[in-house]
N, C-alpha and C. Protein backbone atom coordinates (compact mmCIF):
# COMPACT_ATOMS: atom_id res chain seq x y z
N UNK A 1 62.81 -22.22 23.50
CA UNK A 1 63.22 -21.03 22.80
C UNK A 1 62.04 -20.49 21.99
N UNK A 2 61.64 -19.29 21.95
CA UNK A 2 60.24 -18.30 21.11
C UNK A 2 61.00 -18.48 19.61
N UNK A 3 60.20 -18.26 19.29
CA UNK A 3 59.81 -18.24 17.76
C UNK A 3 60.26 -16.81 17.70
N UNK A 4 60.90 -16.34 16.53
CA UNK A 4 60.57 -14.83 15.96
C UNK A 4 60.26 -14.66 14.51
N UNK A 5 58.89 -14.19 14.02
CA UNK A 5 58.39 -13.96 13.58
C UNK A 5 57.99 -12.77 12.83
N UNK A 6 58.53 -12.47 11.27
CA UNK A 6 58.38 -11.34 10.93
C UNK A 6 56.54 -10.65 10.54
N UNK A 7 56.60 -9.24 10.83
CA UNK A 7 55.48 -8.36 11.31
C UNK A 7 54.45 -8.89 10.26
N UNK A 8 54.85 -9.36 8.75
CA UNK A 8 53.96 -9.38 7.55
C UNK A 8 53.42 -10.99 7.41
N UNK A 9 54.20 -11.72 8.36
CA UNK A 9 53.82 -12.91 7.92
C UNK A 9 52.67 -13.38 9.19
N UNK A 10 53.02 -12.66 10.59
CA UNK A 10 51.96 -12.95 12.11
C UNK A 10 50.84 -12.22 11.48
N UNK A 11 49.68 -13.26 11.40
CA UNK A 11 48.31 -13.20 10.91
C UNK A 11 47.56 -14.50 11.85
N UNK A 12 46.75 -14.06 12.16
CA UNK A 12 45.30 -15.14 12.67
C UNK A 12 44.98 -16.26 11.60
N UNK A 13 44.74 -15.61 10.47
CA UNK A 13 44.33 -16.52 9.74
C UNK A 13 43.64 -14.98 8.60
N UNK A 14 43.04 -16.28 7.74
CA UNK A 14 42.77 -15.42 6.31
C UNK A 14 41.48 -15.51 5.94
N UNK A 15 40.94 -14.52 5.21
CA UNK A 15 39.38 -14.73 5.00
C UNK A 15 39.16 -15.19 4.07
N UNK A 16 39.71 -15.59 3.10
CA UNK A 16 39.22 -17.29 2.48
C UNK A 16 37.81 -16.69 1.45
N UNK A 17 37.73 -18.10 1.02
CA UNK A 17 36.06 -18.16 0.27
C UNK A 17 34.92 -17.97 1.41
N UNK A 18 35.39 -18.35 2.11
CA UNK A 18 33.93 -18.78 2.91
C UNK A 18 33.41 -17.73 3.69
N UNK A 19 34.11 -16.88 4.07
CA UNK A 19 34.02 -15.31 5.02
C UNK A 19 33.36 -14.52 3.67
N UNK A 20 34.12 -14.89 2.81
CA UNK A 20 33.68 -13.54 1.13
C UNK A 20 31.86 -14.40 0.94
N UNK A 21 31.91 -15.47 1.08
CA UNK A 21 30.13 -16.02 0.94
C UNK A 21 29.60 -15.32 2.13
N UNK A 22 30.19 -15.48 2.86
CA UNK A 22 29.07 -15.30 4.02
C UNK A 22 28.14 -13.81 4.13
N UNK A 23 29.93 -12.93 3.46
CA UNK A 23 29.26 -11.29 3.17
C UNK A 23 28.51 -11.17 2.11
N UNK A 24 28.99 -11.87 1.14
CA UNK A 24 27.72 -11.94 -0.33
C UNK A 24 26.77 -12.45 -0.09
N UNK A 25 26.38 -13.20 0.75
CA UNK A 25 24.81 -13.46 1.07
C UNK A 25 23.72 -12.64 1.90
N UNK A 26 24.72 -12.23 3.02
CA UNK A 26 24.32 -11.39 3.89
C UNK A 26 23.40 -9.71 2.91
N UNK A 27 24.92 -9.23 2.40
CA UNK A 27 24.47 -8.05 1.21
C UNK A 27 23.17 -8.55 0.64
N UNK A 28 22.95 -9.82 0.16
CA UNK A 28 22.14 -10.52 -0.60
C UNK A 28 20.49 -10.13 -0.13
N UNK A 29 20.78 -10.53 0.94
CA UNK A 29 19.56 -10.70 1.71
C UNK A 29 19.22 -9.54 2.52
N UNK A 30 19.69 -8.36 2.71
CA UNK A 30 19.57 -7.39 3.18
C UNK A 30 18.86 -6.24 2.09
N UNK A 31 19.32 -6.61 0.57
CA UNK A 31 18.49 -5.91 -0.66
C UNK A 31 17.44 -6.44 -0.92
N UNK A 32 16.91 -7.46 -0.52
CA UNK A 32 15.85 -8.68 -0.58
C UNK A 32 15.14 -8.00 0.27
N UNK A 33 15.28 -8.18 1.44
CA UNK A 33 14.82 -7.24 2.49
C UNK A 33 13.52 -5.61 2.29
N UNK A 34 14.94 -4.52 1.20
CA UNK A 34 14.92 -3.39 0.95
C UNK A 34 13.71 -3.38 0.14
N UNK A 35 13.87 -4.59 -0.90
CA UNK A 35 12.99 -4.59 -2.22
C UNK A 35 11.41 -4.86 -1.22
N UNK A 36 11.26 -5.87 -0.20
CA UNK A 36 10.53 -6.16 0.04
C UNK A 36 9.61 -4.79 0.71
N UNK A 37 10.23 -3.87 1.56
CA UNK A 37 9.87 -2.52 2.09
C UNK A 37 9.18 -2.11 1.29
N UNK A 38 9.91 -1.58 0.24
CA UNK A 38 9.66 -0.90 -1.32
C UNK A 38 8.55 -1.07 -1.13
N UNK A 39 7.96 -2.63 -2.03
CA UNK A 39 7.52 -2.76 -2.82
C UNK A 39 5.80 -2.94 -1.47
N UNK A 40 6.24 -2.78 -0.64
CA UNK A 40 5.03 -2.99 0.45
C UNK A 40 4.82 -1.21 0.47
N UNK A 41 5.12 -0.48 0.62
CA UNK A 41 5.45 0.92 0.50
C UNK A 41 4.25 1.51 -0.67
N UNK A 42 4.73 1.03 -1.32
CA UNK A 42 3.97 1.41 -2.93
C UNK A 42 2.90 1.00 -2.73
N UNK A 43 2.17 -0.59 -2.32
CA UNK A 43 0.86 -1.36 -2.04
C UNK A 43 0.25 -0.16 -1.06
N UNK A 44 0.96 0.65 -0.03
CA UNK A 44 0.13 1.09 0.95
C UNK A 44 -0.44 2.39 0.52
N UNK A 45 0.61 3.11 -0.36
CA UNK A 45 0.53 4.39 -0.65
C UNK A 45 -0.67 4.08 -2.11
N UNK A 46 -0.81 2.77 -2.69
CA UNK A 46 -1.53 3.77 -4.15
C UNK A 46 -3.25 2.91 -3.41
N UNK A 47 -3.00 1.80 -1.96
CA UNK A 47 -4.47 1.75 -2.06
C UNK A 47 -4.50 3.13 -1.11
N UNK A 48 -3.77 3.97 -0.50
CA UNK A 48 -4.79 5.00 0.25
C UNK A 48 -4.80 5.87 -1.20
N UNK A 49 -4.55 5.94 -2.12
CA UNK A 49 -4.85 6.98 -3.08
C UNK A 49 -6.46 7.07 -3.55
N UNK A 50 -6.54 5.33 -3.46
CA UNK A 50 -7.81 4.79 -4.37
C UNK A 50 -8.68 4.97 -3.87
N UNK A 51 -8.64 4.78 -1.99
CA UNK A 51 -9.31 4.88 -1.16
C UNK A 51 -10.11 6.59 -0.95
N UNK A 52 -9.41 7.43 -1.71
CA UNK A 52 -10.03 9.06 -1.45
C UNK A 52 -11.23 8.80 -2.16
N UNK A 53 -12.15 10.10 -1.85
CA UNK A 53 -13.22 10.10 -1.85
C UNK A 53 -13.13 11.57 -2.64
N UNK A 54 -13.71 11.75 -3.83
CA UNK A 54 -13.92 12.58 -4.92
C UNK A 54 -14.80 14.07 -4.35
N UNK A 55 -14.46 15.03 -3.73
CA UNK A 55 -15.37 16.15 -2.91
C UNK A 55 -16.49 16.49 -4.34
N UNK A 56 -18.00 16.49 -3.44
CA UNK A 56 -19.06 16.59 -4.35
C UNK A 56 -19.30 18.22 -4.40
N UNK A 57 -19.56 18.80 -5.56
CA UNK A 57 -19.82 20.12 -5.50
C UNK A 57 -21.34 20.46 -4.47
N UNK A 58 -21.42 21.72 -4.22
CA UNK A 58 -22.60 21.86 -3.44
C UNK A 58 -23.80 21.89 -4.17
N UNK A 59 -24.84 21.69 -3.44
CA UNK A 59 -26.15 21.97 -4.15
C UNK A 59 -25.88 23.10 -4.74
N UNK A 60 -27.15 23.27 -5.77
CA UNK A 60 -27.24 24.67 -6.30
C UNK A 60 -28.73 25.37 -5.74
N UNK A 61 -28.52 26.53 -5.38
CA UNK A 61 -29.59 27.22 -4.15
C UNK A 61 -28.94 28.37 -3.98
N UNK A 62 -29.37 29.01 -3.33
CA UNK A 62 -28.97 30.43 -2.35
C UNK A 62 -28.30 29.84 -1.64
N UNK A 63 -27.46 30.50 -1.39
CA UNK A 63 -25.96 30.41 -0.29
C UNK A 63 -26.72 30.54 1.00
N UNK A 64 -26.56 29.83 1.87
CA UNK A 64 -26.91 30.23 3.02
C UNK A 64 -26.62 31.29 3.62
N UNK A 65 -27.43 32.39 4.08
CA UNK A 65 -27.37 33.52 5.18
C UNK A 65 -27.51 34.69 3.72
N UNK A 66 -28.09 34.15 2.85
CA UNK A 66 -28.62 35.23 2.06
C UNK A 66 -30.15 35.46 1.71
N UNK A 67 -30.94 35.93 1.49
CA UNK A 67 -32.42 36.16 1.61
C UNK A 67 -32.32 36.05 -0.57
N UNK A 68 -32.88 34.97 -0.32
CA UNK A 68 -33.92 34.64 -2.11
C UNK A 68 -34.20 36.05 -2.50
N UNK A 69 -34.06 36.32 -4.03
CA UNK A 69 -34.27 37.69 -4.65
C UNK A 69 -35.36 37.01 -5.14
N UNK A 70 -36.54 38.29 -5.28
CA UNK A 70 -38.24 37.95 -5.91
C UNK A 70 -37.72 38.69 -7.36
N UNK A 71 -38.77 38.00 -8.59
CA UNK A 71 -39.40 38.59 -9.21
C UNK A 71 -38.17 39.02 -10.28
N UNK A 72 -38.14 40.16 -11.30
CA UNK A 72 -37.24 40.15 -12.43
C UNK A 72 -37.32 41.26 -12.70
């Protein structure tokens, strides 16, 4: 003879402590992760900052494609 079984009580089973750790670690280690991006992110971006090169003003002279003025 079957069993009958009301709708609220037929369950698999329950998620417990150990399912709730498994997601709190997971979350855990996935911001661990994030921080680690970050913080590699920042290392890449301030050495290419350091790495620029300061533009030198030009000589001082006549501009090229102009002819030297004589005399005063």
């Amino acid at each position: 003879m079957t069993k009958i079984i009301p709708e609220d009580k037929a369950r698999q089973g329950h998620w417990g402590w150990h399912a709730l750790r498994i997601l709190i670690a997971g979350l855990l280690l996935a911001f661990i992760a994030w921080a680690a991006v970050e913080i590699y992110g920042e290392m890449i971006k301030s050495q290419a900052t350091s790495e620029q090169t300061v533009p030198q003003a030009p000589a001082t002279g006549p501009a090229t494609g102009q002819k030297p003025t004589q005399g005063g």
